[in-house]
Protein backbone atom coordinates (compact mmCIF):
# COMPACT_ATOMS: atom_id res chain seq x y z
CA UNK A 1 41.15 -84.94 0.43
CA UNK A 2 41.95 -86.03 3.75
CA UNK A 3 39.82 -88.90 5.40
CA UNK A 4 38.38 -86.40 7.62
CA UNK A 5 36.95 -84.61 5.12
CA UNK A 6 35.38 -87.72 4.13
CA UNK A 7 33.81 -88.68 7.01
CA UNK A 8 32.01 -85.20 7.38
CA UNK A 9 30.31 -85.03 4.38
CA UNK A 10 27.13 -86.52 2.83
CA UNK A 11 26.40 -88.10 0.28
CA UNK A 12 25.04 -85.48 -1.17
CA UNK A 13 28.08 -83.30 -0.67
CA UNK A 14 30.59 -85.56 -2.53
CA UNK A 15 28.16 -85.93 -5.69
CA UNK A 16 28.46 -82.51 -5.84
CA UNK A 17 32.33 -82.64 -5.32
CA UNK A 18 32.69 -85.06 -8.08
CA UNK A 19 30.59 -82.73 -10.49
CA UNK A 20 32.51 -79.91 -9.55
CA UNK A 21 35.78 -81.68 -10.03
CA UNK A 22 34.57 -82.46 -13.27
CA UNK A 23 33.98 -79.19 -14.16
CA UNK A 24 37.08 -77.89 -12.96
CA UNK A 25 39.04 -80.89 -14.82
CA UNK A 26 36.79 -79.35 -18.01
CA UNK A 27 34.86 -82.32 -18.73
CA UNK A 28 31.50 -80.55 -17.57
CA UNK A 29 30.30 -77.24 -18.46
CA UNK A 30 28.74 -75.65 -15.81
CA UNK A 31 25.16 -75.10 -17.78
CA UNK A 32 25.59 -79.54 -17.57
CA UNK A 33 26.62 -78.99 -14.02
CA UNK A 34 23.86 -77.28 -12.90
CA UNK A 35 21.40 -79.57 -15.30
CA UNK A 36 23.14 -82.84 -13.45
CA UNK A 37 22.79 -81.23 -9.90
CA UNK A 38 19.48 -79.36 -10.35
CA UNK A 39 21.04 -76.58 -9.25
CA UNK A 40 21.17 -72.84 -10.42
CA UNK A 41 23.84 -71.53 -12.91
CA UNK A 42 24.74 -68.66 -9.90
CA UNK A 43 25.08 -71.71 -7.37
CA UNK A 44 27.44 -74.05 -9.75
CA UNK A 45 29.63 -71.03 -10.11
CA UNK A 46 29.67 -70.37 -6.37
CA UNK A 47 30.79 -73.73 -5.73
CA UNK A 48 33.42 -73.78 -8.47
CA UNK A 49 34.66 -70.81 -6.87
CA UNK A 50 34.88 -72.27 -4.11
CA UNK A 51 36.41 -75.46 -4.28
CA UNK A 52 39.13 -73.90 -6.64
CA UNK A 53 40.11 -71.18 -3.49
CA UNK A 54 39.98 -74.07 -0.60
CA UNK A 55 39.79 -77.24 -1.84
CA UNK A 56 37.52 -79.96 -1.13
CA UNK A 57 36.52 -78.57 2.22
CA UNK A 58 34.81 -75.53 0.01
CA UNK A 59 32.10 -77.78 -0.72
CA UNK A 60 30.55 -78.06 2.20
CA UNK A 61 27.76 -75.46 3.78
CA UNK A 62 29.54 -72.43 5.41
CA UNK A 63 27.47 -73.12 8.85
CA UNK A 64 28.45 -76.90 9.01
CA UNK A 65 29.66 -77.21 12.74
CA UNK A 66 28.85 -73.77 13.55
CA UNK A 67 25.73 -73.23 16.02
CA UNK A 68 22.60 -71.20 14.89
CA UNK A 69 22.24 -67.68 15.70
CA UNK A 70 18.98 -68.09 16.17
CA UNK A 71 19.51 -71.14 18.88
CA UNK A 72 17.62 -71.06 21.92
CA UNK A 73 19.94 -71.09 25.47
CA UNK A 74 19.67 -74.72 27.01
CA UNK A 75 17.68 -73.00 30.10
CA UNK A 76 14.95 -71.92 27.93
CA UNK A 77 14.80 -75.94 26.40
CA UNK A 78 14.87 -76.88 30.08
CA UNK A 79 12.07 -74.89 31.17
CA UNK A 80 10.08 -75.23 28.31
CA UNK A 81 10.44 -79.27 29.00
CA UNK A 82 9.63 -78.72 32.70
CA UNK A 83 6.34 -76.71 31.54
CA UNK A 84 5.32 -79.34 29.14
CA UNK A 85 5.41 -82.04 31.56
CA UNK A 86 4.21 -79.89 34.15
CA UNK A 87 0.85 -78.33 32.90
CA UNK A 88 0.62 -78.86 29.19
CA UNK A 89 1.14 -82.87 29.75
CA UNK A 90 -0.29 -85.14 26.27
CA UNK A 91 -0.69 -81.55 24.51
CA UNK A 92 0.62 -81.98 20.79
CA UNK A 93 3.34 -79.77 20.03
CA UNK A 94 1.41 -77.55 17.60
CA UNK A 95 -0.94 -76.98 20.24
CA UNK A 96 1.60 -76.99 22.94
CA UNK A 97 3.72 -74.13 21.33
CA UNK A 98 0.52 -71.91 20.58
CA UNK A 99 -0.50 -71.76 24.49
CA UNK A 100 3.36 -71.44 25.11
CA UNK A 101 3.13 -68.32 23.44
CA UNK A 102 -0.02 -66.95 24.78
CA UNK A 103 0.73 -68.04 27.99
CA UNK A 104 3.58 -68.27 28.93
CA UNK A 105 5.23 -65.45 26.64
CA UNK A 106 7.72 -68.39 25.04
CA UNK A 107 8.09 -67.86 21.45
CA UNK A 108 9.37 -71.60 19.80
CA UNK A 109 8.38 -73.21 16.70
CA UNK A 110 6.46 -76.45 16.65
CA UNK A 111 8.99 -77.77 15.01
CA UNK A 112 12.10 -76.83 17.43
CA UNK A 113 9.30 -77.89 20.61
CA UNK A 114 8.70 -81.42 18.65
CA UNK A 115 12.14 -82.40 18.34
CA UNK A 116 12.73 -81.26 21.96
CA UNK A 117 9.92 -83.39 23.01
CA UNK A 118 11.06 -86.54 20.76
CA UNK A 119 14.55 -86.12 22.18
CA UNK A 120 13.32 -86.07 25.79
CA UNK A 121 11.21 -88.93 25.03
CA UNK A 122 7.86 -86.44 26.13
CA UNK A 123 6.28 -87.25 22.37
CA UNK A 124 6.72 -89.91 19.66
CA UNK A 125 6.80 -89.60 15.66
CA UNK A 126 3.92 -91.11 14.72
CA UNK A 127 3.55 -91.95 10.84
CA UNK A 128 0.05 -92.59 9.61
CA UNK A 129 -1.04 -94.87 7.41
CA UNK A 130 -3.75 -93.85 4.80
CA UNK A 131 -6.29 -95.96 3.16
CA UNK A 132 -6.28 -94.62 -0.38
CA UNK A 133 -10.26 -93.43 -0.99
CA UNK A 134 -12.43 -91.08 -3.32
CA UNK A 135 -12.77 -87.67 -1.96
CA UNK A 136 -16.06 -86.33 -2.12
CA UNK A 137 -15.90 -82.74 -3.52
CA UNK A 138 -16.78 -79.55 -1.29
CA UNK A 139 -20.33 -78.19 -1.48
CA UNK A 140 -19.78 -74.59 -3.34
CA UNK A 141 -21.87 -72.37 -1.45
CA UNK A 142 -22.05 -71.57 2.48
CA UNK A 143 -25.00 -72.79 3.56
CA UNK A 144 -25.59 -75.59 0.92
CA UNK A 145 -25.10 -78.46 3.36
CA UNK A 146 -24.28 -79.20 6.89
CA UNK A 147 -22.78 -82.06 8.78
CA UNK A 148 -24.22 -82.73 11.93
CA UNK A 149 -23.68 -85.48 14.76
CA UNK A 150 -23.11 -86.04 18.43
CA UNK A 151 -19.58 -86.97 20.16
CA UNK A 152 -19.66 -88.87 23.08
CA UNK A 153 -15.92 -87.99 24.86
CA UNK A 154 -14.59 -87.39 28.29
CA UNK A 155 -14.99 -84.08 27.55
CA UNK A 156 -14.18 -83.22 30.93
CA UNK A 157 -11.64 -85.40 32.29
CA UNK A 158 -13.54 -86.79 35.52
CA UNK A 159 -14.04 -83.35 36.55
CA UNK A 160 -17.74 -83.59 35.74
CA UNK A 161 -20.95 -85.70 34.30
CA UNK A 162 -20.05 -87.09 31.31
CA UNK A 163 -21.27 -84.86 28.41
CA UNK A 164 -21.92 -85.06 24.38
CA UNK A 165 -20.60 -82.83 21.91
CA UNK A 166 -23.82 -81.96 19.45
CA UNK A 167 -21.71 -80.50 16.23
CA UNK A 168 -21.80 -78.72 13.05
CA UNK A 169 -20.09 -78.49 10.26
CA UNK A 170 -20.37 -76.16 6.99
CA UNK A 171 -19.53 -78.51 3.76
CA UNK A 172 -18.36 -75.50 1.86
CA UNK A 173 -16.44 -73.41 4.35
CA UNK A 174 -15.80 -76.04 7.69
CA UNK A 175 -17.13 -73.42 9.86
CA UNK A 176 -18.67 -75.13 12.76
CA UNK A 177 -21.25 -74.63 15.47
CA UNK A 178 -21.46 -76.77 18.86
CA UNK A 179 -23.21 -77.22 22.04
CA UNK A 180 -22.52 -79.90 24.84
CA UNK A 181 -25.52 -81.67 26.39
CA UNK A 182 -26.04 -84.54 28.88
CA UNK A 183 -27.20 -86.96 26.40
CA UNK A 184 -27.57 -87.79 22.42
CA UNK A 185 -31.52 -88.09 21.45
CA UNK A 186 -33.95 -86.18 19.95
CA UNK A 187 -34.62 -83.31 22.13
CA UNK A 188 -30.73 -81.70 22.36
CA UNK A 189 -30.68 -82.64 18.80
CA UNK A 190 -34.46 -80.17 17.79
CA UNK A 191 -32.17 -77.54 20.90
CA UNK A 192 -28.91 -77.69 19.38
CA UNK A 193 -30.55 -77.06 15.80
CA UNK A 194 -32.88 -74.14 16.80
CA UNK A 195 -29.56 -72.64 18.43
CA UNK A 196 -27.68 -72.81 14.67
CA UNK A 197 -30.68 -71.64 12.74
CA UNK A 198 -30.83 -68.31 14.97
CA UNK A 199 -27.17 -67.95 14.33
CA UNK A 200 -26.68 -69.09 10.41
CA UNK A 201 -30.34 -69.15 9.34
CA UNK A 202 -31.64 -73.14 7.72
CA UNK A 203 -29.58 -74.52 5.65
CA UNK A 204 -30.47 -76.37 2.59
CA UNK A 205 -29.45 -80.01 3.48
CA UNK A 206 -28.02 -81.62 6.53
CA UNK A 207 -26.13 -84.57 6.31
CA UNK A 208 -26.67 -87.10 9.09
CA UNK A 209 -25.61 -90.36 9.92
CA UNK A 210 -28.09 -93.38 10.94
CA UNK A 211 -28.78 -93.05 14.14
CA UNK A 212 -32.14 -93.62 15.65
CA UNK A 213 -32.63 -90.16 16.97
CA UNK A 214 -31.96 -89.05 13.21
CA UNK A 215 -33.48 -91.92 10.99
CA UNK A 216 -36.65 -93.82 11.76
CA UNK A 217 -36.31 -97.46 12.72
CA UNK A 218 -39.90 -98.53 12.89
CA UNK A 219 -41.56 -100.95 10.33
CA UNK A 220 -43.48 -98.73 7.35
CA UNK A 221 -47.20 -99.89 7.06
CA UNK A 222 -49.25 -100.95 4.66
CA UNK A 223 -50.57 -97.96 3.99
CA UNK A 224 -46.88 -96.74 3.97
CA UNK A 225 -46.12 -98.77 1.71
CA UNK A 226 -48.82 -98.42 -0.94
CA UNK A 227 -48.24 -94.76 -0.92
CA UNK A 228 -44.50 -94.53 -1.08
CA UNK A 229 -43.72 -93.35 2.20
CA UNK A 230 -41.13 -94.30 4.98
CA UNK A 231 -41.58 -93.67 8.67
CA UNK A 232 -39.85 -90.55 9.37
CA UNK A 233 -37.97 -90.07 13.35
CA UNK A 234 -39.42 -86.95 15.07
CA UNK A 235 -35.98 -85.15 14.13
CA UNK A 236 -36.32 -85.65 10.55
CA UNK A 237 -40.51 -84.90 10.85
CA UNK A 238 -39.41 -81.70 12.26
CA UNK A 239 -36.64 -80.83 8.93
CA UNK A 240 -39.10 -81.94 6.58
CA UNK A 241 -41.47 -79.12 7.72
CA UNK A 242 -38.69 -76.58 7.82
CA UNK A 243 -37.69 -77.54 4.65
CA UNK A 244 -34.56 -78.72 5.14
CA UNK A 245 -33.53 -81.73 2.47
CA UNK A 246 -32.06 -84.64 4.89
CA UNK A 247 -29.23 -87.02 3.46
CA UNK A 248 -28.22 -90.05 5.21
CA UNK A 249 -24.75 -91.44 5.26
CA UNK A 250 -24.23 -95.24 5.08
CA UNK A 251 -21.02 -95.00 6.90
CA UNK A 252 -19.06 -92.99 9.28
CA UNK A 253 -15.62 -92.29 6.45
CA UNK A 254 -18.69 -90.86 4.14
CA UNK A 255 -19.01 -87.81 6.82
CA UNK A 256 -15.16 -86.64 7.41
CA UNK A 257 -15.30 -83.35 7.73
CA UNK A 258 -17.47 -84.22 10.97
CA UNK A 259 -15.46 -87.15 12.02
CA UNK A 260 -12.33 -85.32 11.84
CA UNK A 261 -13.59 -82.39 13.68
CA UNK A 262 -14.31 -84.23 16.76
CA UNK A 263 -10.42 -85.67 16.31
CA UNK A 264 -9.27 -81.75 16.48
CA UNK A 265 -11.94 -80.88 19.49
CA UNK A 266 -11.14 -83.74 21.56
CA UNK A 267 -7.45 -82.74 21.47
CA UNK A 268 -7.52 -79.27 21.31
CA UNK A 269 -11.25 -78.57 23.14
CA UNK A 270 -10.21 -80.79 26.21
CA UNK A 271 -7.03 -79.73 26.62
CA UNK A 272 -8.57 -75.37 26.31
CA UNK A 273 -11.45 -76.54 29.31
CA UNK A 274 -8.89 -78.68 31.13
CA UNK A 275 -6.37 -75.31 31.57
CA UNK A 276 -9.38 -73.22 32.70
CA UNK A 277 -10.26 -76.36 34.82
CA UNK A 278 -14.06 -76.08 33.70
CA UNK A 279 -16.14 -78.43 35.76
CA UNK A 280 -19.97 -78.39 34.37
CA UNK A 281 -21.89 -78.25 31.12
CA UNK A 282 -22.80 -74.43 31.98
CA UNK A 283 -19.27 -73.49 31.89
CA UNK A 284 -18.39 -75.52 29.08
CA UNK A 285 -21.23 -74.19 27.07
CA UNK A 286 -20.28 -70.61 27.72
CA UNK A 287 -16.76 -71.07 26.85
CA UNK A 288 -17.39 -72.63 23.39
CA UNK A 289 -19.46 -69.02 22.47
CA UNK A 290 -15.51 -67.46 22.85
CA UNK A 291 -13.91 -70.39 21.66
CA UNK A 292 -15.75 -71.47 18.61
CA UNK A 293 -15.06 -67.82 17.35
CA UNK A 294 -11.27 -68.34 17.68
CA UNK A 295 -12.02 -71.66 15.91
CA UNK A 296 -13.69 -70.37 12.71
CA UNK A 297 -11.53 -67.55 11.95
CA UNK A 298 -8.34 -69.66 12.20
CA UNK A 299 -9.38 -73.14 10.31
CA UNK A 300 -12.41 -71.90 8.09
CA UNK A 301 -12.24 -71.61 4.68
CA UNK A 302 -13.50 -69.47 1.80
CA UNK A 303 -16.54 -71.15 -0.21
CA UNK A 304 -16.07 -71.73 -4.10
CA UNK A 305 -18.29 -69.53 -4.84
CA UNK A 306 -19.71 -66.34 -3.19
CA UNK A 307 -23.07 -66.57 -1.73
CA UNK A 308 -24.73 -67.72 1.33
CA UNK A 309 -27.97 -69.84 0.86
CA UNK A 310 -28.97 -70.22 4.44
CA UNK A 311 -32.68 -69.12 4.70
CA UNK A 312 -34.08 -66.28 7.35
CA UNK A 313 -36.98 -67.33 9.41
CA UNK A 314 -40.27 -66.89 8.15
CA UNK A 315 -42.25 -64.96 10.36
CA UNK A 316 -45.10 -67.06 10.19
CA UNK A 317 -43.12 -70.15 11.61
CA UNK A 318 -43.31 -70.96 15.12
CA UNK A 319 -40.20 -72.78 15.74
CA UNK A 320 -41.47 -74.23 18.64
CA UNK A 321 -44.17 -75.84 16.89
CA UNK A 322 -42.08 -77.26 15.06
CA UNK A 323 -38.87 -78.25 16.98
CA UNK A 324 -40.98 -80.28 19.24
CA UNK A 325 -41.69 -84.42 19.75
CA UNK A 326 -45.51 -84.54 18.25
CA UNK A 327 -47.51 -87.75 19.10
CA UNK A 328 -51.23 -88.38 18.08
CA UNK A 329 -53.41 -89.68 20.69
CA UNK A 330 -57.16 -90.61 20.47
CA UNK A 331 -59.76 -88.71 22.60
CA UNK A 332 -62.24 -91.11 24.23
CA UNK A 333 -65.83 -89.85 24.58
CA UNK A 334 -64.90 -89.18 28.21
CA UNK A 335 -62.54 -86.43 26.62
CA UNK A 336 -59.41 -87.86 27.92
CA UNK A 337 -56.46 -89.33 26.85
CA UNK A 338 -53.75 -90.95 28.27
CA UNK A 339 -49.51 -89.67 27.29
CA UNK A 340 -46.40 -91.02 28.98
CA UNK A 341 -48.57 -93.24 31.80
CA UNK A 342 -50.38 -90.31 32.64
CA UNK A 343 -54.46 -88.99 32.30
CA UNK A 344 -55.26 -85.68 30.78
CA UNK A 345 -59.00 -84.36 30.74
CA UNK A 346 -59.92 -81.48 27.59
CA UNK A 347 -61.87 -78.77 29.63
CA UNK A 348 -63.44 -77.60 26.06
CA UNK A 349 -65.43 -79.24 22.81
CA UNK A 350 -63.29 -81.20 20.38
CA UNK A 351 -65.20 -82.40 17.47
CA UNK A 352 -62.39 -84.01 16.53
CA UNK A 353 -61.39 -88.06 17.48
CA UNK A 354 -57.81 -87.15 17.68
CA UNK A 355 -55.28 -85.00 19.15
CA UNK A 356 -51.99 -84.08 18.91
CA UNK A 357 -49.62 -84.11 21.67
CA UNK A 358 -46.69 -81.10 21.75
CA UNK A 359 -43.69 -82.19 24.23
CA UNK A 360 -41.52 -78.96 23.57
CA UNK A 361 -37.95 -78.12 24.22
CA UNK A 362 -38.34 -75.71 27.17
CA UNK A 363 -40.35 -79.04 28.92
CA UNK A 364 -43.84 -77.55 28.29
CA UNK A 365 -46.47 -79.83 27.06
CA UNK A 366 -49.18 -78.54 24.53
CA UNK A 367 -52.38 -80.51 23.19
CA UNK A 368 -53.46 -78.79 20.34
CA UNK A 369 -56.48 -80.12 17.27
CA UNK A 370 -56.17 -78.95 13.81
CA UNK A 371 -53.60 -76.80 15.41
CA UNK A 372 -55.74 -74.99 18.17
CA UNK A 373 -54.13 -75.19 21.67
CA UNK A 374 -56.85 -76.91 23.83
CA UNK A 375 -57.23 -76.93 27.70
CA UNK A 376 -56.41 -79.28 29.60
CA UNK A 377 -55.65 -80.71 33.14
CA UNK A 378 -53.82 -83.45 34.56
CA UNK A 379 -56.51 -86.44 36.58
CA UNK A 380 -55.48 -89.13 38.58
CA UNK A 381 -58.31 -91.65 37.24
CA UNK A 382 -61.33 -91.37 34.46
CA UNK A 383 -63.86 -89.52 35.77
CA UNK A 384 -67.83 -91.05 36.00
CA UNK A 385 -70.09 -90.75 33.05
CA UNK A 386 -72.42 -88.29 34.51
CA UNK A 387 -69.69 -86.12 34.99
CA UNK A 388 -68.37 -86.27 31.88
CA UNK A 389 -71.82 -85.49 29.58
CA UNK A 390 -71.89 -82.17 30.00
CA UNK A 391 -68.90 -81.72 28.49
CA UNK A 392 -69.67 -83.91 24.82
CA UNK A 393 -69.34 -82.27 21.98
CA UNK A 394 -71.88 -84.22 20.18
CA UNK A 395 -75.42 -83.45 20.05
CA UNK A 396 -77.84 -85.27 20.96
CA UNK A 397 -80.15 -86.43 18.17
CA UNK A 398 -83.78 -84.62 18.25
CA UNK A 399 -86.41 -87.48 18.95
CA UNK A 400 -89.96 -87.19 17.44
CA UNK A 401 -92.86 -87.88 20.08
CA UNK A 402 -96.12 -88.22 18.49
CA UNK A 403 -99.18 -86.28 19.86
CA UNK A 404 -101.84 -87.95 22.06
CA UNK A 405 -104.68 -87.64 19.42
CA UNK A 406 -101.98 -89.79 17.08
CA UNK A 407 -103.73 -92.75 15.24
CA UNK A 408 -101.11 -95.05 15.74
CA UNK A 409 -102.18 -94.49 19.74
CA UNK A 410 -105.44 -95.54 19.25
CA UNK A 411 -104.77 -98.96 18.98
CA UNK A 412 -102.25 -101.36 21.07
CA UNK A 413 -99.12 -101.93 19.16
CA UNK A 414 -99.24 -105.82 19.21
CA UNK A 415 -102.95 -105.37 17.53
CA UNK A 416 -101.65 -102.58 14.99
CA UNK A 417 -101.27 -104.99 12.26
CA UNK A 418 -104.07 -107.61 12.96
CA UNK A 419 -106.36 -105.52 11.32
CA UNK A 420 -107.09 -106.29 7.56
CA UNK A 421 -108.15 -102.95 6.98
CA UNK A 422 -105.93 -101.05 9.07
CA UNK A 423 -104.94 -98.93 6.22
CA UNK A 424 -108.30 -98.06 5.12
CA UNK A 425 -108.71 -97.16 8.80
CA UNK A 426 -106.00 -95.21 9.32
CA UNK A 427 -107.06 -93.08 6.17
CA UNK A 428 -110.82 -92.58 7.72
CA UNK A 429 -109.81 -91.38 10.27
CA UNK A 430 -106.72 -88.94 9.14
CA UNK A 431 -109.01 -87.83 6.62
């Protein structure tokens, strides 16, 4: 064995030369070969072959020093580097290689593009550290339970108002559903849900963090209290009557499939808008209808069991009735009340002392009792009392008038009771 030889082989390489030798000297069979090597009977004799035709040099790998076959020319690296830093700048080379392909007709590996990147010093290995934890097991069924929260990303890059990514998750099959809006709060949360419910149906449960737009954080009363109940935010008012169960998470690692979808959108999502150089939340909601599809049939998954328990619409529900912010407000016997620093006057009779106001998703307003929709109009100031009494519901109480030939009219009111024998009186002359 010449020191050359040496040099180019691994480790690996000369154990195997020294079981081989062993072998060949007979010390080994090759069944204790193959046993020592954990390597196949077919492979010990291929190597015993081998090394008994060439020498030590038979040990090594056929293709050691030879290039691939299936190499790429260096002008295809080079423009594949110039493209990268070019137009696909901070893309990850999984991503990277996929829009390579579709478009710009390069077919590479992720692999082969990473280590080009590493070597060119356009990416760096980065190894992950990771906190050992329970993993909570999948819900079985499509439909059992969603995860649902709101990003808040640069989204677009600068190139418009900053937006939030309102997202959902299946448990059981990580298909997801998502809509941008300008803002996180109870409204695009009641828009983005109507929007899944007319695509998947309602689900079960929802799993939410604790957020004030998704868990009360007013005070319970006493009358809370004594009867059990907790303050509920408009959002989870508005489940309740749908019948969706609400769980809350007491930390953000307890919802990961949601968490770690917004780690694969903001790479891959803003990267997708950035090449199309979308601009506004119009455009980036109408791309997500095409690119959510693309989403689910790559990364979802099938459910552990078949079945789909999301629940059709009942025909009797008005959504908007629902999905809407509901405040009580009491009506003063002028018939007005006052909502967001502003008068309203009911045009009709209300026998009620309170009303409910209806601030719904498309911006209407509705003031509805013992849900009838009532009129109304919008005053500047309270109007005057005499106004205002044609328009009371309450009746006015009947009030007795006695006739002129009455007794009790007979005699003066201060002198009515002076009399000893008033009664006797009173009967004489009644009688």
């Amino acid at each position: 064995m010449t020191g050359e030889d040496i040099i180019t082989m691994s480790q690996r390489e000369l154990k195997r030369l020294h079981v081989i030798k062993k072998v060949l000297d007979e010390v080994l069979s090759q069944v204790e070969a193959s046993e020592i090597l954990l390597l196949s009977s077919r492979q010990i004799r291929r190597m015993v072959r081998r090394v008994r035709e060439e020498g030590d040099k038979g040990i090594r790998h056929g293709l050691r020093g030879k290039k691939s076959a299936n190499r790429l020319p260096k002008k295809v690296k080079d423009k594949v580097i110039k493209l990268y830093r070019g137009k696909y700048e901070g893309f990850g080379p999984t991503l990277a290689s996929e829009k390579l392909l579709d478009l710009e007709g390069i077919n590479i590996s992720k692999e082969t593009l990473r280590n080009w990147l590493i070597e060119s010093g356009d990416w760096k290995k980065v190894r992950k550290s990771r906190t050992h934890r329970q993993w909570r097991e999948r819900k079985h069924y499509f439909g059992e339970m969603v995860q649902m929260d709101g990003s808040h990303h640069d989204w677009l890059e600068g190139r418009g108002s900053e937006l939030v990514l309102m997202a959902y998750i299946d448990d059981a099959t990580n298909r997801i559903f998502a809509r941008f809006y300008d803002y996180e709060g109870t409204t695009p949360a009641m828009e983005s849900f109507k929007h899944y419910i007319k695509g998947y149906g309602i689900p079960m449960s929802i799993y939410l963090d604790r957020h004030s737009t998704y868990k009360s954080t007013g005070k319970p009363t006493i009358e809370d209290e004594l009867s059990n109940k907790m303050p509920k935010s408009q959002f989870e008012r508005a489940l309740e009557e749908l019948g969706v169960r609400v769980i809350h998470a007491y930390s953000p690692q307890a919802k990961g499939r949601i968490e770690r979808l917004f780690k694969t959108l903001q790479d891959r999502l803003v990267k997708e808008m950035r090449l199309l150089g979308i601009k506004t939340k119009e455009e980036a909601n109408e791309f997500l209808k095409h690119y959510l599809q693309g989403h689910n049939e790559r990364f979802s998954i099938n459910p552990a069991k078949e079945g789909d328990l999301h629940r059709a619409i009942p025909k009797d529900v008005d959504m908007d009735n629902i999905l809407c912010i509901k405040t009580k407000r009491t009506l003063r016997n002028d018939f007005t009340i006052s909502h967001d620093g502003n008068l309203y006057q009911i045009t009709e009779r209300v026998h009620g002392k309170e009303v409910m106001v209806e601030e719904r998703i498309d911006g209407s307003m509705h003031i509805t009792y013992d849900n009838r929709r009532l009129k109304f109009k919008e005053i500047s100031s309270r109007p005057f009392i005499d106004k205002v009494t044609e328009l009371k519901a309450i009746k006015s109480k009947k009030v007795y008038i006695p006739p002129k030939d009455h007794p009790w009219k007979k005699y003066p009111v201060i002198n009515r009771y002076r009399h000893k024998d008033m009664r006797e009186i009173l009967l004489t002359e009644t009688s």
